[in-house]
Structures are given as C-alpha cells and as structure tokens.
PDB file of N, CA and C in Angstrom:
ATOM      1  N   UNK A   1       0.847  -1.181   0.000  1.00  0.00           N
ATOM      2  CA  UNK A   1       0.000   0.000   0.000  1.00  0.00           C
ATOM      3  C   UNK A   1       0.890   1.242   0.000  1.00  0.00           C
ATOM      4  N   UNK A   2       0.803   2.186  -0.937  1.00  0.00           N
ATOM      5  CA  UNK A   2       1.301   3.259  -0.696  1.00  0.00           C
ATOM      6  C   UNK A   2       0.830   4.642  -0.461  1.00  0.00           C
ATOM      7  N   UNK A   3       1.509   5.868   0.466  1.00  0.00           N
ATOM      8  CA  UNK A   3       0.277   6.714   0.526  1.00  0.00           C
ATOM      9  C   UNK A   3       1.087   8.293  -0.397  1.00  0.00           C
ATOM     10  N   UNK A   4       0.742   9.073   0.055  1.00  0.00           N
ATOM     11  CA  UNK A   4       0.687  10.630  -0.673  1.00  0.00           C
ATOM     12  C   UNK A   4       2.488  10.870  -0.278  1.00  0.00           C
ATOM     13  N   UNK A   5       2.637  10.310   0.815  1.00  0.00           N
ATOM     14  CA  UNK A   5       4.132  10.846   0.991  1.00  0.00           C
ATOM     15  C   UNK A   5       5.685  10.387   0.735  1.00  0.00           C
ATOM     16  N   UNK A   6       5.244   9.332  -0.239  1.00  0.00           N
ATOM     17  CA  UNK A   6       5.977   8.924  -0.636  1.00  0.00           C
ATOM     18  C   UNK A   6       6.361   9.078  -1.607  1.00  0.00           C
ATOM     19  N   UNK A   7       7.891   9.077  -2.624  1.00  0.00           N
ATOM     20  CA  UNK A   7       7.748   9.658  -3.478  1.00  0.00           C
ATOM     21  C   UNK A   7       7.550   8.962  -4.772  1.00  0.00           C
ATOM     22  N   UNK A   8       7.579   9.776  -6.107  1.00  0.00           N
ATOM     23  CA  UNK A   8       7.612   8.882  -7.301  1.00  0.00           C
ATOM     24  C   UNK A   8       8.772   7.441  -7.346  1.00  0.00           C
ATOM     25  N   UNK A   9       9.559   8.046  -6.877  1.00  0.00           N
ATOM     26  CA  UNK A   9      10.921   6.860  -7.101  1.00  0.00           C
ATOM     27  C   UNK A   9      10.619   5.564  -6.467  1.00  0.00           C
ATOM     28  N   UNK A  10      10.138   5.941  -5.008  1.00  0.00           N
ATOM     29  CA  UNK A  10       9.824   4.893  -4.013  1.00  0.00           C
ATOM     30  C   UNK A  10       8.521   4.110  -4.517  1.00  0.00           C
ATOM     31  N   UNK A  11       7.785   4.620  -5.257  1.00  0.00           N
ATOM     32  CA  UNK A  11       6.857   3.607  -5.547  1.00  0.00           C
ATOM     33  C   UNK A  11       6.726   3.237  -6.728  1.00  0.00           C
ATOM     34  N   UNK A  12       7.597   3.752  -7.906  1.00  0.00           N
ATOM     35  CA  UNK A  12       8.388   2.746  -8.875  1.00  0.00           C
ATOM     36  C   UNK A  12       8.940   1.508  -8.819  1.00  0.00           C
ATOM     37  N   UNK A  13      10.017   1.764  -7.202  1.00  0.00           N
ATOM     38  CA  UNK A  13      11.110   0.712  -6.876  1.00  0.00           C
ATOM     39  C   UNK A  13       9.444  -0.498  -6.252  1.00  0.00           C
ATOM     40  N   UNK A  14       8.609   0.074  -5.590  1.00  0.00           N
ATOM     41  CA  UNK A  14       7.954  -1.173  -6.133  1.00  0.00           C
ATOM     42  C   UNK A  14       7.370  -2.215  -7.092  1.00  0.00           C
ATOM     43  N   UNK A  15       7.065  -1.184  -7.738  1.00  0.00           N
ATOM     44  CA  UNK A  15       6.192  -1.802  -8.965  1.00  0.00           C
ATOM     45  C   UNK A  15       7.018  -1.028 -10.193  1.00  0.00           C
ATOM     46  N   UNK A  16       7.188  -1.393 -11.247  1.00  0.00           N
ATOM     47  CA  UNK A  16       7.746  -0.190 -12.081  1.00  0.00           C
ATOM     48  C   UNK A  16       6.665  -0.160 -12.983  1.00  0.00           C
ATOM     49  N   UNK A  17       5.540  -1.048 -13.151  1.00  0.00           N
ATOM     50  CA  UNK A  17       4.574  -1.288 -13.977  1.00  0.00           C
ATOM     51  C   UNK A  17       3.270  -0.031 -13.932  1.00  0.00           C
ATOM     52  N   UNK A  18       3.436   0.515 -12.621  1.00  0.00           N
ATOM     53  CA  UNK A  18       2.643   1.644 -12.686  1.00  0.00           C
ATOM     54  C   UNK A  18       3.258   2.946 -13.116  1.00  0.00           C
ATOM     55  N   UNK A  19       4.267   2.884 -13.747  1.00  0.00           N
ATOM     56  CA  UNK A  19       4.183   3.980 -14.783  1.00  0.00           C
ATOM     57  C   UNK A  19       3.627   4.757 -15.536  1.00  0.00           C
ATOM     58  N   UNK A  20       3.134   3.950 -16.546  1.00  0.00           N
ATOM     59  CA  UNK A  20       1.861   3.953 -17.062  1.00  0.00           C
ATOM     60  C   UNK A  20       0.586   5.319 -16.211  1.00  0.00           C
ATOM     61  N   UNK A  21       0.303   5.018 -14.944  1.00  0.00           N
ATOM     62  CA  UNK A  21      -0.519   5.684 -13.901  1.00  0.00           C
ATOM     63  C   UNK A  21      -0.269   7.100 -13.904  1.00  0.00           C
ATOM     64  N   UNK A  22       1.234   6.983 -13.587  1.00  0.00           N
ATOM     65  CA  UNK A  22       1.629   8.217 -13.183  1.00  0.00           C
ATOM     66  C   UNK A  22       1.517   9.287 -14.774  1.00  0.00           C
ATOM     67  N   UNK A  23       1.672   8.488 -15.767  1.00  0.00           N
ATOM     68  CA  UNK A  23       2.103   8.947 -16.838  1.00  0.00           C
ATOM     69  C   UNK A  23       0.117   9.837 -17.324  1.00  0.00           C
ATOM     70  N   UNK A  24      -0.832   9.123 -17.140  1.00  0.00           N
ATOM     71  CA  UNK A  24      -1.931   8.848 -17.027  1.00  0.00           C
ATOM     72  C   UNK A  24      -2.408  10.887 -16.487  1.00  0.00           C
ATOM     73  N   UNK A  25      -1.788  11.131 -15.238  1.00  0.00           N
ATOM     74  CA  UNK A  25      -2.176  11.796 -14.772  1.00  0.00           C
ATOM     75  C   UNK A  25      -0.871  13.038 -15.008  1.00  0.00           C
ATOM     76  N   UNK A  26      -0.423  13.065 -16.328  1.00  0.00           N
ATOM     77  CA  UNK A  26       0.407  14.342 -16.551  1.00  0.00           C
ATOM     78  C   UNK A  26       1.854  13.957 -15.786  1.00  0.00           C
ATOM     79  N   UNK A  27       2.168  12.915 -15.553  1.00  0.00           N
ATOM     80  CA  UNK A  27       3.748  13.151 -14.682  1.00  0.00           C
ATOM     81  C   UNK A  27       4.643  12.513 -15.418  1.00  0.00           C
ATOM     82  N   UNK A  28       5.163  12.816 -16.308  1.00  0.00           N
ATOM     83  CA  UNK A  28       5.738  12.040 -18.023  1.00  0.00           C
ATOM     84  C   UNK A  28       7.415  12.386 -17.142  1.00  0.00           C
ATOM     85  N   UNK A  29       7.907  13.041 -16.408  1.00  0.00           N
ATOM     86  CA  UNK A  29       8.683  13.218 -16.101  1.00  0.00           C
ATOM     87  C   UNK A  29       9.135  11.911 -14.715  1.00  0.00           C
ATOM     88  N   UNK A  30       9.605  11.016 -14.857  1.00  0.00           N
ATOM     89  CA  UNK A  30       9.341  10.348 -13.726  1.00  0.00           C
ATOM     90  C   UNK A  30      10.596   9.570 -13.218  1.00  0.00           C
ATOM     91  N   UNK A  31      11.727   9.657 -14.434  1.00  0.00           N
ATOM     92  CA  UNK A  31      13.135  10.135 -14.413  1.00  0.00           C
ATOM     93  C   UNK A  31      14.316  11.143 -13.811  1.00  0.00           C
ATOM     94  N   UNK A  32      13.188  11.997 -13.884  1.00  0.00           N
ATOM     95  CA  UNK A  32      14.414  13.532 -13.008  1.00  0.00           C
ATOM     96  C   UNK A  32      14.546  13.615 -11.863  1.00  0.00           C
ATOM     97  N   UNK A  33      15.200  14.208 -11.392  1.00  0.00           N
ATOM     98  CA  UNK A  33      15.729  14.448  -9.566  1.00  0.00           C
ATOM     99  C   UNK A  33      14.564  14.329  -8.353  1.00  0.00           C
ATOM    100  N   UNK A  34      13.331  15.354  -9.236  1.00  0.00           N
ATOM    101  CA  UNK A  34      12.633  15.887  -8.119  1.00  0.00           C
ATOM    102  C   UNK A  34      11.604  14.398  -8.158  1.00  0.00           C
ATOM    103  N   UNK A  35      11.871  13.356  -8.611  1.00  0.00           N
ATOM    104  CA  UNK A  35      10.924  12.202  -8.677  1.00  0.00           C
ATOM    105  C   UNK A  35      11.340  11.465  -7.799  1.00  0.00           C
ATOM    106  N   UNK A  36      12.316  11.292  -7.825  1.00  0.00           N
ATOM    107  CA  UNK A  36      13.178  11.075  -6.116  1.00  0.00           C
ATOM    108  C   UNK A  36      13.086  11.590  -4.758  1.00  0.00           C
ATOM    109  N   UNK A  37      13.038  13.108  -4.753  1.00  0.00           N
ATOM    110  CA  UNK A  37      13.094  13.481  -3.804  1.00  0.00           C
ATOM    111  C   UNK A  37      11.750  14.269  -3.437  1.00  0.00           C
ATOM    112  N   UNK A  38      11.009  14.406  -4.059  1.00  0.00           N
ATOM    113  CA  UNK A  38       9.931  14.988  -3.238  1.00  0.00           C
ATOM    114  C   UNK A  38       8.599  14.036  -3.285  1.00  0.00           C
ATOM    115  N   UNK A  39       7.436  14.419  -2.256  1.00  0.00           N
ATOM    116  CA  UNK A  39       6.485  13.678  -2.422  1.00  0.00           C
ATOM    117  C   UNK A  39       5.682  13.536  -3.927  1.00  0.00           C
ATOM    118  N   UNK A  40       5.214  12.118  -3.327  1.00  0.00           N
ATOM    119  CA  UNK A  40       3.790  12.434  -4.437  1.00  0.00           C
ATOM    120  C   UNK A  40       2.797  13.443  -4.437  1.00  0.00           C
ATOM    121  N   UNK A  41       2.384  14.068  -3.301  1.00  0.00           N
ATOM    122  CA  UNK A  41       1.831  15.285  -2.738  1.00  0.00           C
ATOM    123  C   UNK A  41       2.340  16.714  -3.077  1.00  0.00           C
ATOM    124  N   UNK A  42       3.418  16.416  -3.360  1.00  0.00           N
ATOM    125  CA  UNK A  42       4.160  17.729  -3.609  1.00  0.00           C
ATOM    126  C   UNK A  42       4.122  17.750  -5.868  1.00  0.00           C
ATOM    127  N   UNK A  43       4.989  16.413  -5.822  1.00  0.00           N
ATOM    128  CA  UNK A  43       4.410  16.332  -7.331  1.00  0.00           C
ATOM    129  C   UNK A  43       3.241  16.962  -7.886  1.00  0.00           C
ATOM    130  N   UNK A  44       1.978  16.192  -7.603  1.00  0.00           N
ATOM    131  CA  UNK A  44       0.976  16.560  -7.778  1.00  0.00           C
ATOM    132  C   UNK A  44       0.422  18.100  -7.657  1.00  0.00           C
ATOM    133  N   UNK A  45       0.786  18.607  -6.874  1.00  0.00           N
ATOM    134  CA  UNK A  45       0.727  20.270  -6.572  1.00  0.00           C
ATOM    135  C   UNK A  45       1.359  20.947  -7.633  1.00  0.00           C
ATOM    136  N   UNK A  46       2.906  20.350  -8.230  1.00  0.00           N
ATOM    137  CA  UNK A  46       3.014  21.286  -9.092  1.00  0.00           C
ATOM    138  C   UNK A  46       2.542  20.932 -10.415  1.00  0.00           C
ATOM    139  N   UNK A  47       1.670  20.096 -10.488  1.00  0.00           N
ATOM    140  CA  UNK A  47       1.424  19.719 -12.039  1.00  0.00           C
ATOM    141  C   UNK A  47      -0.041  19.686 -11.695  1.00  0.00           C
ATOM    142  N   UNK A  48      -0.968  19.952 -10.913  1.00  0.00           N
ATOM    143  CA  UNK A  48      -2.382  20.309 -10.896  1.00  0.00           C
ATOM    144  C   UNK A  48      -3.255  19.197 -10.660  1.00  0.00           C
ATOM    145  N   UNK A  49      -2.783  18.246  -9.988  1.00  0.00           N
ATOM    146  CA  UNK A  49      -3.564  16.689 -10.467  1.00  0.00           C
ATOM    147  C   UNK A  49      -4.162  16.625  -8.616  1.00  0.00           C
ATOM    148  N   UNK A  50      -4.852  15.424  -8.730  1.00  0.00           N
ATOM    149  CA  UNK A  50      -5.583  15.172  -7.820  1.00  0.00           C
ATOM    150  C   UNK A  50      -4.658  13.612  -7.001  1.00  0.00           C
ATOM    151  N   UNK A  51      -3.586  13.994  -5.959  1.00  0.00           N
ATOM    152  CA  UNK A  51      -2.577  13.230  -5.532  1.00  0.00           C
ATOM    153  C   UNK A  51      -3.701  11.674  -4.870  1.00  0.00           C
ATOM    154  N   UNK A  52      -4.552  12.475  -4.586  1.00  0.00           N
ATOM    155  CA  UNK A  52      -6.078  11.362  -3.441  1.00  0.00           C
ATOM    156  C   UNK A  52      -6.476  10.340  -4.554  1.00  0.00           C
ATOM    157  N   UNK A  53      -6.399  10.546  -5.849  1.00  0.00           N
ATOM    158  CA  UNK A  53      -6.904   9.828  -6.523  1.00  0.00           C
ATOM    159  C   UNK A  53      -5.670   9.214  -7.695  1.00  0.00           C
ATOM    160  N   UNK A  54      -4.610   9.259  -7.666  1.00  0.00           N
ATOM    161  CA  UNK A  54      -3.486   9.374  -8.277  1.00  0.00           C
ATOM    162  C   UNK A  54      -3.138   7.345  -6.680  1.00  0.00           C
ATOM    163  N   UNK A  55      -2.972   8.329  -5.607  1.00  0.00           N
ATOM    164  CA  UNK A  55      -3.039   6.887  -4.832  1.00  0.00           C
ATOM    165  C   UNK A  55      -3.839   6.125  -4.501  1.00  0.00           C
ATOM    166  N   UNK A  56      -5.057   6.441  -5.060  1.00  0.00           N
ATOM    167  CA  UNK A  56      -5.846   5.347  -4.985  1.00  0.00           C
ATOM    168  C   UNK A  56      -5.799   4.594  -6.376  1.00  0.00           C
ATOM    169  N   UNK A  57      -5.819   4.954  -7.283  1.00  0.00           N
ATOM    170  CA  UNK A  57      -5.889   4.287  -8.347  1.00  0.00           C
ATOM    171  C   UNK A  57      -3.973   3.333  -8.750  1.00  0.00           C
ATOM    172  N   UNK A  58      -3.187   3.936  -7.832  1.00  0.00           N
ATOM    173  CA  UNK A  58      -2.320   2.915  -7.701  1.00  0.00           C
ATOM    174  C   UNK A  58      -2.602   1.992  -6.966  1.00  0.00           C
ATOM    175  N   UNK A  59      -3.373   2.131  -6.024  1.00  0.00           N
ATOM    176  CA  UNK A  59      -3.266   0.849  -4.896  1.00  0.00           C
ATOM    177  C   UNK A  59      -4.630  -0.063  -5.631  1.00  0.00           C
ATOM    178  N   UNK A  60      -5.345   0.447  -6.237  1.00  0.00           N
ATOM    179  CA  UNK A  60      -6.192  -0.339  -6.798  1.00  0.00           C
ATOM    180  C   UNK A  60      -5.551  -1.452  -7.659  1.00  0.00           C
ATOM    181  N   UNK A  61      -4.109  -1.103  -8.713  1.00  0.00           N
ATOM    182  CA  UNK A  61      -3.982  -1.668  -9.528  1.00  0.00           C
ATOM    183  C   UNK A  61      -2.848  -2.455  -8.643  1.00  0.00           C
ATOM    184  N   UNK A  62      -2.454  -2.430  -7.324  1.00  0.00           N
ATOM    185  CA  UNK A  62      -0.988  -3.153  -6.433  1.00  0.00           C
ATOM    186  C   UNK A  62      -1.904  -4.278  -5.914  1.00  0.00           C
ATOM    187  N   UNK A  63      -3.041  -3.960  -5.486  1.00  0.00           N
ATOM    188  CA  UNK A  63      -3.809  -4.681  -5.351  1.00  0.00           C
ATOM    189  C   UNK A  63      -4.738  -6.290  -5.802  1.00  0.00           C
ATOM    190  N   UNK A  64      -5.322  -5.456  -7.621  1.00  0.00           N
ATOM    191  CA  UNK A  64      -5.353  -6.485  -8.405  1.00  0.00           C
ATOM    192  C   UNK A  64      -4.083  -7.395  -8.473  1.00  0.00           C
ATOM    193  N   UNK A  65      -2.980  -6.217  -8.868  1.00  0.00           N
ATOM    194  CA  UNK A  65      -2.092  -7.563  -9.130  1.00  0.00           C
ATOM    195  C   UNK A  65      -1.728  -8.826  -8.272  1.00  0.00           C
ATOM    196  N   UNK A  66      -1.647  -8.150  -6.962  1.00  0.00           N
ATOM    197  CA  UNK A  66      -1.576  -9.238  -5.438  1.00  0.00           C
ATOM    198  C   UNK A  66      -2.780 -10.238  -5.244  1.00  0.00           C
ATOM    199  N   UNK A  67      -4.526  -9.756  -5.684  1.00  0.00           N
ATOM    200  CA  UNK A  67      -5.068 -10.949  -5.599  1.00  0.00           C
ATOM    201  C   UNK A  67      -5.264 -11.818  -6.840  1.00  0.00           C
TER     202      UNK A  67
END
C-alpha cells in the first residue's frame, strides 16, 4: 500500500509497472531528480492533479495484481 508521501521513485522501486498511472495523470517526467526526492503530494501540486486519486488508483492496480 502506498500513501501521498511517498515519493515517485519509491513507488516505482515497487512496482515499475505503474508507470503507465503516473504517466496517465500528466507526470511524463518520472526520471528527473525531483521524482526522487519529493512527495507524491508535492508532485501533484506542481502539475495540478488530484494526488487522493493518483493513490488510490495505484493501490487499486498493487492490489489487483496481489489478488
């Protein structure tokens, strides 16, 4: 399960398959520095997206894949 404060990198290094997601919701950048180091919360702020629904719709798909 992952939540808002974690960052892009850290929840790549889980799954790298949700790419795709992030990519989904404007974050095509998911390579550069600040994907590492700042939150998903913070991401989301500067690119206008909705972070509440950005982690839910990851954990939906960490989910499927686990059952």
């Amino acid at each position: 399960m992952i939540n808002k404060q974690m960052s892009i990198g850290e929840v790549l290094r889980i799954d790298r398959n949700v790419a795709p997601i992030f990519m989904e919701f404007g974050m095509h950048c998911l390579g550069c520095p600040h994907a590492t180091a700042e939150s998903m919360e913070d991401a989301c702020a500067v690119h206008g997206t909705n972070v509440d629904e950005l982690v839910h719709q990851i954990n939906e798909y960490l989910a499927e894949k686990k059952g």
